[in-house]
C-alpha atoms as a PDB file:
ATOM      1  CA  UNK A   1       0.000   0.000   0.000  1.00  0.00           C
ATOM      2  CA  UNK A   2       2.691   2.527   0.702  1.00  0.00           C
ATOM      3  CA  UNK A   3       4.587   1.712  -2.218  1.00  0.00           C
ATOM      4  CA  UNK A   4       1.234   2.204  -4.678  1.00  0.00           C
ATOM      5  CA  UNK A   5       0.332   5.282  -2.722  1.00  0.00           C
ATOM      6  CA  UNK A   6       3.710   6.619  -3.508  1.00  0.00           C
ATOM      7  CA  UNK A   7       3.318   5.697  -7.121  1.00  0.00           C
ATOM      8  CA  UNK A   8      -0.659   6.490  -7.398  1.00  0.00           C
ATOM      9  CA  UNK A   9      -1.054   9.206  -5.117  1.00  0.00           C
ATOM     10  CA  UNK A  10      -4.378  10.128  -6.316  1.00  0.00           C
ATOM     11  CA  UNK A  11      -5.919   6.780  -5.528  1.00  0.00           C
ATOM     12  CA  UNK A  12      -5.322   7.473  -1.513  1.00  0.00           C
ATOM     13  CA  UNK A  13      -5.105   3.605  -0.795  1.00  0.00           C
ATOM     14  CA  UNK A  14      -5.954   2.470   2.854  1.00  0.00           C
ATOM     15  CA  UNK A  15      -6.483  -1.136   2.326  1.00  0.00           C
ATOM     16  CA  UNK A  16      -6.719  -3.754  -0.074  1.00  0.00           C
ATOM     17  CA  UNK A  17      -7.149  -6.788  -0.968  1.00  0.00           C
ATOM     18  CA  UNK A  18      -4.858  -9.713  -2.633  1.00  0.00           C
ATOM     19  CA  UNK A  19      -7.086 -11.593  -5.800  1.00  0.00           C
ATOM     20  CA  UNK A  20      -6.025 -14.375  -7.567  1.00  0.00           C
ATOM     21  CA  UNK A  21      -2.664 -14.274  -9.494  1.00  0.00           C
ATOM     22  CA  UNK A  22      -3.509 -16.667 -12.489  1.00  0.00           C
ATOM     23  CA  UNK A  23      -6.202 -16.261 -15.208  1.00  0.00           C
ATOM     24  CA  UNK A  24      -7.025 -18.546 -17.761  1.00  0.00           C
ATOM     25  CA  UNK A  25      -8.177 -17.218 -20.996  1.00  0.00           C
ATOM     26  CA  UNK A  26     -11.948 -17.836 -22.393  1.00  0.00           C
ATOM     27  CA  UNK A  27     -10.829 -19.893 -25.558  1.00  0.00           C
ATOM     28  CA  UNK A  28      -8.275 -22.914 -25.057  1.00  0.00           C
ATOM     29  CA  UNK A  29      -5.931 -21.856 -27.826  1.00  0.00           C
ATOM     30  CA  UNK A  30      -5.208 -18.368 -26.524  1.00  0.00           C
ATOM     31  CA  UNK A  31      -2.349 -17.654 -23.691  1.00  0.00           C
ATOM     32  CA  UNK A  32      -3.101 -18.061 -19.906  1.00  0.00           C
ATOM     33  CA  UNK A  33      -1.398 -14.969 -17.567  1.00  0.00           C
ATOM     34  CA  UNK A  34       0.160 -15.473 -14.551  1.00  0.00           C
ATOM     35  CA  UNK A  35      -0.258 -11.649 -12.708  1.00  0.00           C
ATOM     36  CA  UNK A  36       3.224 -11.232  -9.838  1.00  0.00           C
ATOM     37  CA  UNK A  37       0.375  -9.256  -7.571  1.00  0.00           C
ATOM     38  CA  UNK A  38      -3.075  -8.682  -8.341  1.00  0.00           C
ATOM     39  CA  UNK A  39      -5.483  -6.541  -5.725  1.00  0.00           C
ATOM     40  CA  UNK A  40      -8.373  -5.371  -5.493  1.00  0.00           C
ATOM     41  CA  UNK A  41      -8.719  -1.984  -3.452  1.00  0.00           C
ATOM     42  CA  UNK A  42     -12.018  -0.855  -1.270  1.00  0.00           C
ATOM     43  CA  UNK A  43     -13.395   1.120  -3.770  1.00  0.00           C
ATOM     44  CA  UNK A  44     -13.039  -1.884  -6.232  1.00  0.00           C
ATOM     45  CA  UNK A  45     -10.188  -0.615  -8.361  1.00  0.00           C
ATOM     46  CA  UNK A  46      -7.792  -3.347  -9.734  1.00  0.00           C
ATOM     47  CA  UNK A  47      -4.647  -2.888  -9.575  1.00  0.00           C
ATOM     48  CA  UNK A  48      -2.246  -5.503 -11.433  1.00  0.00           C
ATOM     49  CA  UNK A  49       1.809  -5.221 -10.231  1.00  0.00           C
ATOM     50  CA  UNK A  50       4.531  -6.713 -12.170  1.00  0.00           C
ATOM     51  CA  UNK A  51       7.787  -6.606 -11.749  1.00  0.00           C
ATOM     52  CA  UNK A  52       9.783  -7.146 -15.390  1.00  0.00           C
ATOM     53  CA  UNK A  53      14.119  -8.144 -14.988  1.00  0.00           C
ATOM     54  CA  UNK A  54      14.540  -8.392 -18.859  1.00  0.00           C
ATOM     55  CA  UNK A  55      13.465  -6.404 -21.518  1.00  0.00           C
ATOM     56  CA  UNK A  56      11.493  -7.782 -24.477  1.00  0.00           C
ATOM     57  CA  UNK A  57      10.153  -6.382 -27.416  1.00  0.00           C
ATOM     58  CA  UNK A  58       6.067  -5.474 -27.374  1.00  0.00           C
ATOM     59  CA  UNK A  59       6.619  -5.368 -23.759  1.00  0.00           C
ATOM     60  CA  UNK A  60       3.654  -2.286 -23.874  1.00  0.00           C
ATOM     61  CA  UNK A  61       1.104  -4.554 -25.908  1.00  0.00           C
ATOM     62  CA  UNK A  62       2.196  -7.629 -22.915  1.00  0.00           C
ATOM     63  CA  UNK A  63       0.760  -4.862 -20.390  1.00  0.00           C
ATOM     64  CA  UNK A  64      -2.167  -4.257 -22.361  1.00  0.00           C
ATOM     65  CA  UNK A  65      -3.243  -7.923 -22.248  1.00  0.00           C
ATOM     66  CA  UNK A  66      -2.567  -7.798 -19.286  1.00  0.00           C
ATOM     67  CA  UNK A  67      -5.082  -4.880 -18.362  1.00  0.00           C
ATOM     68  CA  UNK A  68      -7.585  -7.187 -20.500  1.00  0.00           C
ATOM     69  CA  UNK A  69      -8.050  -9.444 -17.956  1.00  0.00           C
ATOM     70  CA  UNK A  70      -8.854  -7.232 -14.959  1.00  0.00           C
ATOM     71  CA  UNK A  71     -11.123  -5.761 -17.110  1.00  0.00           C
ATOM     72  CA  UNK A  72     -13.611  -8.733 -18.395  1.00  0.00           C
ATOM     73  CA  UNK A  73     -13.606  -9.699 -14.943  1.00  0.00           C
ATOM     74  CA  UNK A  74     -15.915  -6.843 -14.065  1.00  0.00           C
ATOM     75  CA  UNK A  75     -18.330  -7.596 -16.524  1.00  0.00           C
ATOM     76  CA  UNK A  76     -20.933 -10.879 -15.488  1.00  0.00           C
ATOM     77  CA  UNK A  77     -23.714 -12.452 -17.586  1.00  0.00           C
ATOM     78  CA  UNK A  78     -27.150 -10.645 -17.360  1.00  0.00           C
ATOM     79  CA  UNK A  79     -25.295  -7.229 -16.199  1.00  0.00           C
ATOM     80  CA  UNK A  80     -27.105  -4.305 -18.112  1.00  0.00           C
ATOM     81  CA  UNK A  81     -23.982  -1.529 -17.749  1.00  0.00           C
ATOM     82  CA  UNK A  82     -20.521  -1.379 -18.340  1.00  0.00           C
ATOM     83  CA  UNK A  83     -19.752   0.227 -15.133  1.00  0.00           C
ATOM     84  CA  UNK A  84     -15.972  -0.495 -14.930  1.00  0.00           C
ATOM     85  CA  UNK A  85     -13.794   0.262 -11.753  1.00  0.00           C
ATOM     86  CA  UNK A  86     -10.691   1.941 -13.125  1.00  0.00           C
ATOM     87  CA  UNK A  87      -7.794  -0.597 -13.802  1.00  0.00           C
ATOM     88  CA  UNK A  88      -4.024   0.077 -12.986  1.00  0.00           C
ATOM     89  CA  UNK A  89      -1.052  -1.656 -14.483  1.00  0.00           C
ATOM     90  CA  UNK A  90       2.323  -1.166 -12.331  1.00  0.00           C
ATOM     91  CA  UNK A  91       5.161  -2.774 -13.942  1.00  0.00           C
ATOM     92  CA  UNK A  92       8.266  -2.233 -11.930  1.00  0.00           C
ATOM     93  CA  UNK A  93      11.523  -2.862 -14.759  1.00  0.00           C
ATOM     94  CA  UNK A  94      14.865  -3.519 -14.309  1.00  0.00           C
ATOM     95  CA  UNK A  95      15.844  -1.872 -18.037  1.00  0.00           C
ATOM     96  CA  UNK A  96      14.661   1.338 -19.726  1.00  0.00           C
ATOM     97  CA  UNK A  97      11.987   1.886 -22.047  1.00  0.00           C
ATOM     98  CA  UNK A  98      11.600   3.145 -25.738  1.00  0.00           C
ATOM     99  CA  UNK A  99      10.889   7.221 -25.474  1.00  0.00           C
ATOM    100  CA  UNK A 100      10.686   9.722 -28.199  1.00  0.00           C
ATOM    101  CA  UNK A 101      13.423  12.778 -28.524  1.00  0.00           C
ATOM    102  CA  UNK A 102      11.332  14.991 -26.491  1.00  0.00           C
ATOM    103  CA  UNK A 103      11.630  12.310 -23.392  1.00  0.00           C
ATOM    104  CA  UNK A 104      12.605  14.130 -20.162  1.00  0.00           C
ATOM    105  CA  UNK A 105      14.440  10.942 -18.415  1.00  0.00           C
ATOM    106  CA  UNK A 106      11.860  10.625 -15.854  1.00  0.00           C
ATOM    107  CA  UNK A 107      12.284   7.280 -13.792  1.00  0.00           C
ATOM    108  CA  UNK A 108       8.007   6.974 -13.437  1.00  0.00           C
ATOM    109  CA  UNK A 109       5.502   7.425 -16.232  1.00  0.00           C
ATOM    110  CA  UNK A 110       1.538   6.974 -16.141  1.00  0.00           C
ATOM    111  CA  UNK A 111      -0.283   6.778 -19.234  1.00  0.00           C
ATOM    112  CA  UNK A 112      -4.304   6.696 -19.829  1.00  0.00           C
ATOM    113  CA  UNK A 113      -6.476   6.701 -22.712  1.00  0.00           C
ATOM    114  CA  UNK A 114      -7.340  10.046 -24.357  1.00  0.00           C
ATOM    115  CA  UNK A 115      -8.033  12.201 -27.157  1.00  0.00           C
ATOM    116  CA  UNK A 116      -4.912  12.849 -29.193  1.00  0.00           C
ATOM    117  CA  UNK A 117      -4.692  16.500 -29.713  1.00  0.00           C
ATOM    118  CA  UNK A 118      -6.863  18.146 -26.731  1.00  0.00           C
ATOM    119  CA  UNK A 119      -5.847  14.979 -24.191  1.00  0.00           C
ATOM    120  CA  UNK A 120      -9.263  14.781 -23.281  1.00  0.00           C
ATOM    121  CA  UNK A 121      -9.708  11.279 -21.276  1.00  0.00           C
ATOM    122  CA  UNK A 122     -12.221   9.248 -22.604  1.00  0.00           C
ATOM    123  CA  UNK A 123     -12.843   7.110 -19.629  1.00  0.00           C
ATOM    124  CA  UNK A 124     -11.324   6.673 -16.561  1.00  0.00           C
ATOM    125  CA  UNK A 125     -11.228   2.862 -16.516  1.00  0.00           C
ATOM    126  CA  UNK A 126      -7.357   2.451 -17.495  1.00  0.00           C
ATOM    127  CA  UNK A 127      -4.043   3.284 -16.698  1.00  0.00           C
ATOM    128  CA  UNK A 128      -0.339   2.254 -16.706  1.00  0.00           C
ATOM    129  CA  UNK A 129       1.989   3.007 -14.594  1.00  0.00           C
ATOM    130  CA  UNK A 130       5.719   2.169 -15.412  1.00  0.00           C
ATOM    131  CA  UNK A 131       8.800   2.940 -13.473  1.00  0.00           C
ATOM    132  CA  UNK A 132      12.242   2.213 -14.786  1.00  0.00           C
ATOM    133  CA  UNK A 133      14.758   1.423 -11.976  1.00  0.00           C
ATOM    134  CA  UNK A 134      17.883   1.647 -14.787  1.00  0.00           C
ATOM    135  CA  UNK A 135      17.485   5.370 -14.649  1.00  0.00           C
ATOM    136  CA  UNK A 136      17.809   5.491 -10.581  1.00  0.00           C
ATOM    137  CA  UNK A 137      20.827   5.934  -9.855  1.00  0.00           C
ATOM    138  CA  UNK A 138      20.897   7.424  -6.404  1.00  0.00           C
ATOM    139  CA  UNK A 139      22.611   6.972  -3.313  1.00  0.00           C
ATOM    140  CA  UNK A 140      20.998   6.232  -0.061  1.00  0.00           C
ATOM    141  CA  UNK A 141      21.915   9.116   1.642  1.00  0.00           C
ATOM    142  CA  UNK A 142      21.253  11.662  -1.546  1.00  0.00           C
ATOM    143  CA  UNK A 143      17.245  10.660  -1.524  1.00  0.00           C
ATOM    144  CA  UNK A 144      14.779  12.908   0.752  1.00  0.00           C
ATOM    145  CA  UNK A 145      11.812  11.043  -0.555  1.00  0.00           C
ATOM    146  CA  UNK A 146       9.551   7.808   0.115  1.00  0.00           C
ATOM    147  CA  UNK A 147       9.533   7.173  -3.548  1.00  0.00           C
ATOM    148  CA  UNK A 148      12.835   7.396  -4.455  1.00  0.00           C
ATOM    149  CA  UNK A 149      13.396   5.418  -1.541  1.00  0.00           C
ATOM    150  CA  UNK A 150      11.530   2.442  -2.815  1.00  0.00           C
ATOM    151  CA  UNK A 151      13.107   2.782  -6.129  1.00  0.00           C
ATOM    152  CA  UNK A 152      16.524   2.333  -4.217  1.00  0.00           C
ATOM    153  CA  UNK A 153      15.771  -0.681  -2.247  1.00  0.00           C
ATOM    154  CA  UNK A 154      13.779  -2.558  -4.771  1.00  0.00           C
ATOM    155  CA  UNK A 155      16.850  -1.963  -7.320  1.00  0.00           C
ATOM    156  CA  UNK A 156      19.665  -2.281  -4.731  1.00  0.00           C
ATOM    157  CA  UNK A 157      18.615  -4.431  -1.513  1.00  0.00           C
ATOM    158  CA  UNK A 158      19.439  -7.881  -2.424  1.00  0.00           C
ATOM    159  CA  UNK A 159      22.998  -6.426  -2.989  1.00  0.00           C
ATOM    160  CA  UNK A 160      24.034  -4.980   0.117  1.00  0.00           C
ATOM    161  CA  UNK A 161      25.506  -6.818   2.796  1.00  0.00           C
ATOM    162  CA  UNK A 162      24.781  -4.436   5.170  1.00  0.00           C
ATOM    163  CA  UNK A 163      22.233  -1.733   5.799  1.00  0.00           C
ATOM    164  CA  UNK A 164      22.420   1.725   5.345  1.00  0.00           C
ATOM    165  CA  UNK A 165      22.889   4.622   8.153  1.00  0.00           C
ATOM    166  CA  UNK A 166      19.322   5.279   9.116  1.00  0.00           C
ATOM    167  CA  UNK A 167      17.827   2.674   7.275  1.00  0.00           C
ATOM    168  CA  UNK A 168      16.370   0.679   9.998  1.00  0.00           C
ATOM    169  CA  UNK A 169      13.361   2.765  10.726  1.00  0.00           C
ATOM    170  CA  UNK A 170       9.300   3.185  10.625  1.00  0.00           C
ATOM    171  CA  UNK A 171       8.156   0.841   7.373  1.00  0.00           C
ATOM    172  CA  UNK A 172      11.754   0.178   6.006  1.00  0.00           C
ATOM    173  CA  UNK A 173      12.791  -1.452   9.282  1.00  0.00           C
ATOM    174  CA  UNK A 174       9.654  -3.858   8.623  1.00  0.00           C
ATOM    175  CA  UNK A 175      10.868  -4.359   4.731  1.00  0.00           C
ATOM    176  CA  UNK A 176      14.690  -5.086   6.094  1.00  0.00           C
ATOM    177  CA  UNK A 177      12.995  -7.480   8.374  1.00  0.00           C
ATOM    178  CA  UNK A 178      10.698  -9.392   5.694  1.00  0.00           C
ATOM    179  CA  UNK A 179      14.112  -9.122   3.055  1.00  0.00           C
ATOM    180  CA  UNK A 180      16.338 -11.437   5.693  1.00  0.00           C
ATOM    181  CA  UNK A 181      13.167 -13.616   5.806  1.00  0.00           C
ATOM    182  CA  UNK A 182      12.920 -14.032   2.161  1.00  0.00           C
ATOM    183  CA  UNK A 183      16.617 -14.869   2.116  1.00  0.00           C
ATOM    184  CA  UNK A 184      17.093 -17.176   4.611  1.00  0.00           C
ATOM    185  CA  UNK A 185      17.458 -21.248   3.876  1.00  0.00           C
ATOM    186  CA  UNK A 186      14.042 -23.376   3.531  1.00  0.00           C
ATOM    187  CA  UNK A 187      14.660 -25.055   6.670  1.00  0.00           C
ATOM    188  CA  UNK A 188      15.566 -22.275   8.977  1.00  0.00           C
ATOM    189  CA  UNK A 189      12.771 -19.961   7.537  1.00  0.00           C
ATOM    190  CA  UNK A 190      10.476 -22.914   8.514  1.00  0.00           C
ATOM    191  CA  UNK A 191      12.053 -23.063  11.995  1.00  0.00           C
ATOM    192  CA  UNK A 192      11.691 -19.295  12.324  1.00  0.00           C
ATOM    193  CA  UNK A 193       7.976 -19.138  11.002  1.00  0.00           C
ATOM    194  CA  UNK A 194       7.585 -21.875  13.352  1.00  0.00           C
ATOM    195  CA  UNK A 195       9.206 -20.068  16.569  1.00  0.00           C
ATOM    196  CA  UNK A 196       7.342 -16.574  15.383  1.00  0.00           C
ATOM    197  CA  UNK A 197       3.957 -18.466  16.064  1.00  0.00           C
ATOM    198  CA  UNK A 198       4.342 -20.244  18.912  1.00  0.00           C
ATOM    199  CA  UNK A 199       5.536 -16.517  19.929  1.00  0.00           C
ATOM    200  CA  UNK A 200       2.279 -15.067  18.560  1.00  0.00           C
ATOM    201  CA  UNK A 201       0.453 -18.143  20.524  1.00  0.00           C
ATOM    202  CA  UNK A 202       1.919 -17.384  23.869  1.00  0.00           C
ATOM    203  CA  UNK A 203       1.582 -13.441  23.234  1.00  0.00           C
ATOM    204  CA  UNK A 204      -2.081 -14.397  22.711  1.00  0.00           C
ATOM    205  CA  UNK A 205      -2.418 -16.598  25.891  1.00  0.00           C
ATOM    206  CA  UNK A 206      -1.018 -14.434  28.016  1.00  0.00           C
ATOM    207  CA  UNK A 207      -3.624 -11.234  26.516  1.00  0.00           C
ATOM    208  CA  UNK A 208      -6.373 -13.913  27.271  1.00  0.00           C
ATOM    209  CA  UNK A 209      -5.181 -14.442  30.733  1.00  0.00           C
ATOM    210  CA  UNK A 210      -5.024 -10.794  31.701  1.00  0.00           C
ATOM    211  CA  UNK A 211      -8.332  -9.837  29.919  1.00  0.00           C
ATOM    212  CA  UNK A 212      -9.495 -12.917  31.854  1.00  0.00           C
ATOM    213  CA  UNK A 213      -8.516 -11.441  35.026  1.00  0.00           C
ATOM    214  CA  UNK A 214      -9.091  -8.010  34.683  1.00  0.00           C
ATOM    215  CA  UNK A 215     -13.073  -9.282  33.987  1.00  0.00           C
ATOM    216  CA  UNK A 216     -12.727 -11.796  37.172  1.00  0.00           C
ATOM    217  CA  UNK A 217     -11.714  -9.239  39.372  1.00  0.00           C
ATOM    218  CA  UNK A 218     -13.485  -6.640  37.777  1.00  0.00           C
ATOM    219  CA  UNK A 219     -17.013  -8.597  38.503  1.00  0.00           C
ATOM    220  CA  UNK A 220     -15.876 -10.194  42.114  1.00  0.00           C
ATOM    221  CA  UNK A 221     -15.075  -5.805  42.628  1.00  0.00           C
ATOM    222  CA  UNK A 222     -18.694  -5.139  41.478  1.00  0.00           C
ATOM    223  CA  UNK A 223     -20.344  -8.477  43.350  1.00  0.00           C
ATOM    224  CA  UNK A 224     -18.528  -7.263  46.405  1.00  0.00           C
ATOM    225  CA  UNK A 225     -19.865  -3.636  46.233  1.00  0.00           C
ATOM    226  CA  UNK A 226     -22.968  -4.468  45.636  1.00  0.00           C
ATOM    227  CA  UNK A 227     -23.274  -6.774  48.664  1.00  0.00           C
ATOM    228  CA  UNK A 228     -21.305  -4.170  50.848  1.00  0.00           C
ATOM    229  CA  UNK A 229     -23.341  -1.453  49.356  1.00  0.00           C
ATOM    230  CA  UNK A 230     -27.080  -3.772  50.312  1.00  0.00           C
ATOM    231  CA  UNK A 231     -25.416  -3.626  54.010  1.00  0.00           C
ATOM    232  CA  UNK A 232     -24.656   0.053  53.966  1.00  0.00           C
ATOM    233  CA  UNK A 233     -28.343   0.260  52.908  1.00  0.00           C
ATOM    234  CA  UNK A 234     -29.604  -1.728  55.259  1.00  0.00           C
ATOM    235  CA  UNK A 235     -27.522  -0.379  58.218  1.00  0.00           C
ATOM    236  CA  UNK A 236     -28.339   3.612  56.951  1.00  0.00           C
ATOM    237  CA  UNK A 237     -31.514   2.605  56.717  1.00  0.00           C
ATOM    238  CA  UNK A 238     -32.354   1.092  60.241  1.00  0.00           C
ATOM    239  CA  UNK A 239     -30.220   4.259  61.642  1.00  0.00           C
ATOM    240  CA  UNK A 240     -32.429   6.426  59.775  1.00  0.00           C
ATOM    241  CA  UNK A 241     -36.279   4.847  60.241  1.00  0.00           C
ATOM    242  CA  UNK A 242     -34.757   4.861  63.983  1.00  0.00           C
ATOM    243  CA  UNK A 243     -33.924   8.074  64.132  1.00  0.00           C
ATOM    244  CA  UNK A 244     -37.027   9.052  61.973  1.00  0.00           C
ATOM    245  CA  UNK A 245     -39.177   6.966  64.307  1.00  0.00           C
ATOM    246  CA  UNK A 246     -37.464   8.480  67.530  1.00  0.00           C
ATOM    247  CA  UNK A 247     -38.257  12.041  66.379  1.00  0.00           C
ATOM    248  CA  UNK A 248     -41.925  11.586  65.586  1.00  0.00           C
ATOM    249  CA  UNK A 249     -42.373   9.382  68.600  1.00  0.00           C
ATOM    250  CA  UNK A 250     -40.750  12.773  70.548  1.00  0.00           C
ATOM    251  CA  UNK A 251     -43.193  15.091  68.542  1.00  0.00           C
ATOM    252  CA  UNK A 252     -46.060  12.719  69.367  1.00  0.00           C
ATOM    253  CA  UNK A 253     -45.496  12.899  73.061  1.00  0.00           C
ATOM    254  CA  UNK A 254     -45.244  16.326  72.946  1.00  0.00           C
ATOM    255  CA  UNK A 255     -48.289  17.195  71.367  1.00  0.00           C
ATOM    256  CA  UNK A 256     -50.233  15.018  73.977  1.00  0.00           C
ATOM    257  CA  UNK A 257     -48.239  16.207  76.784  1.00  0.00           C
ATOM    258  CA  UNK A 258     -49.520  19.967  75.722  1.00  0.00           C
ATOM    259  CA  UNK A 259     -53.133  19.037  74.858  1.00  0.00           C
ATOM    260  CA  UNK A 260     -53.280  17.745  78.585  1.00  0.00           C
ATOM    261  CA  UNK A 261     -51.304  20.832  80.020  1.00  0.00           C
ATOM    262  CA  UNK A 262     -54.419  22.708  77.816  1.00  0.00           C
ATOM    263  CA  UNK A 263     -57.241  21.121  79.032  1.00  0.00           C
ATOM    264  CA  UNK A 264     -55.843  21.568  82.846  1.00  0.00           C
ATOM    265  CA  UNK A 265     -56.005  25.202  81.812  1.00  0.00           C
ATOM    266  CA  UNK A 266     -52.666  26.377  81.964  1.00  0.00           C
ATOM    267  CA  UNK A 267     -51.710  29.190  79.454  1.00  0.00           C
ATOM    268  CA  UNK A 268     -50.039  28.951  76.462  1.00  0.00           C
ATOM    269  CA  UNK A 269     -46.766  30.626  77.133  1.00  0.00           C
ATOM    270  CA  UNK A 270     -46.781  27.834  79.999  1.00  0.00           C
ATOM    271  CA  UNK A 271     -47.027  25.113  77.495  1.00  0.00           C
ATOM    272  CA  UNK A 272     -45.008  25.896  74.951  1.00  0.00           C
ATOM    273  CA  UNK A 273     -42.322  26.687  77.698  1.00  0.00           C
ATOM    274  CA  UNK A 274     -42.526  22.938  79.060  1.00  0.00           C
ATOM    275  CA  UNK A 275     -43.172  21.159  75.724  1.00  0.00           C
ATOM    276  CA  UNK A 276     -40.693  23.371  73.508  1.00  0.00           C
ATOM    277  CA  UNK A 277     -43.786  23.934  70.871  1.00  0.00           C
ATOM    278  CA  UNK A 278     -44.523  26.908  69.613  1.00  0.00           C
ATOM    279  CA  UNK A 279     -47.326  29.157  70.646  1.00  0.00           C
ATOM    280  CA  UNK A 280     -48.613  28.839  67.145  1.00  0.00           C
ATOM    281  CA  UNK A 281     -48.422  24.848  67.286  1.00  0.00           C
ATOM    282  CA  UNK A 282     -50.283  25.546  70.964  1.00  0.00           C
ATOM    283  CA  UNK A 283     -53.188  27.341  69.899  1.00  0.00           C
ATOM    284  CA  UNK A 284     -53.885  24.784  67.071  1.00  0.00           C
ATOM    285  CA  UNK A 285     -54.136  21.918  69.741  1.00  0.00           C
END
């Protein structure tokens, strides 16, 4: 993805994914193609990758049959439009390509399908992307740029024996890593695949066990205050109905305490002095 969004920045990838890599043709006399990395992305474009070592001649028309394929593949029985999702060929070459005079040596070069004097596209369905690694000619330390970057290490990687000064860092630490994998002998890239998931196993146990008892102890915490808060409830609320009960049983005895003192015939002032009501709760006794 970084490498196409580097070469395609228009296209703004954020995932894909990987299709099939060989295609037979419709008719059994006609040549089957074997794609080096075919994807689809999440908007449905195609995007075919190849990576080309030797030059050839027609190697544009090769392409273009190429494109063919990702392009009947849209189209099903019974559909009633030819809605196509645009198409992109990436061929990554080891050699340069035929230019006319008025070439300006540039290492990438996209091509589409338009009108030949006003360039007007005509669709939007196809495009080729080409990048010629024979013209890079860079030094590690003399590129500023992800692109030219890529072009570097997919030209000179396999060829150093060590890396460069800053090399080992963000996404090209993760390609260095990936490169020693590809090179290493059958047997200890199987023991090393073979270590790296019983790694990812026990990473994954031990996540399990901690989510485990994070939830454990997270419940027994909850079950616990629950019951603790049930006999704060129940202790608050014995100490208040007591306490409620105690006042209005002290209200109660007042009130009957001063409707006696009243019907002795003592005044109010008396009453309320004895009792602690009010003359105004008095005189409605």
């Amino acid at each position: 993805m970084a490498l196409l969004n580097e070469l395609i920045p228009d296209l703004h990838i954020t995932g894909l994914e990987f299709n099939r890599q060989r295609h037979i043709s419709y008719a059994k006399d006609l040549k089957k193609s074997v794609f080096d990395v075919s994807c689809r992305l999440d908007d449905g474009s195609w995007v075919d990758v190849e990576v080309q070592v030797s030059p050839q001649n027609w190697f544009a028309d090769r392409c273009l049959y190429y494109s063919t394929y990702c392009i009947q593949s849209q189209v099903h029985s019974g559909q009633d439009e030819y809605l196509l999702k645009p198409v992109y060929i990436v061929s990554i070459d080891a050699f340069t390509m035929r230019h006319g005079p008025e070439w300006n040596g540039s290492i990438l070069s996209s091509y589409s399908i338009r009108e030949d004097t006003t360039h007007e596209m005509l669709t939007d369905s196809l495009h080729f992307v080409f990048v010629e690694l024979d013209r890079f000619n860079k030094k590690w330390e003399d590129i500023d740029n992800d692109k030219e970057r890529f072009y570097f290490c997919i030209r000179h990687l396999h060829e150093l024996d060590s890396l460069p000064d800053g090399f080992a860092r963000g996404i090209w630490a993760k390609l260095a890593q990936q490169s020693q994998l590809a090179q290493m002998p059958s047997e200890l890239k199987t023991k090393y695949i073979k270590d790296m998931t019983t790694e990812i196993d026990r990473r994954a146990q031990i996540k399990y066990a901690v989510e485990k008892g994070h939830a454990e102890g997270f419940a027994l915490g909850r079950a616990e205050g629950r019951a603790e808060g049930h006999a704060e409830g129940r202790a608050e609320g014995r100490a208040e109905g007591h306490a409620e009960g105690h006042a209005e049983g002290l209200e109660h005895g007042r009130r009957e305490t001063a409707i006696r003192m009243k019907a002795a015939g003592l005044t109010p002032e008396i009453i309320s002095q004895c009792t602690g009501l009010s003359l105004e709760q008095v005189a409605m006794l």
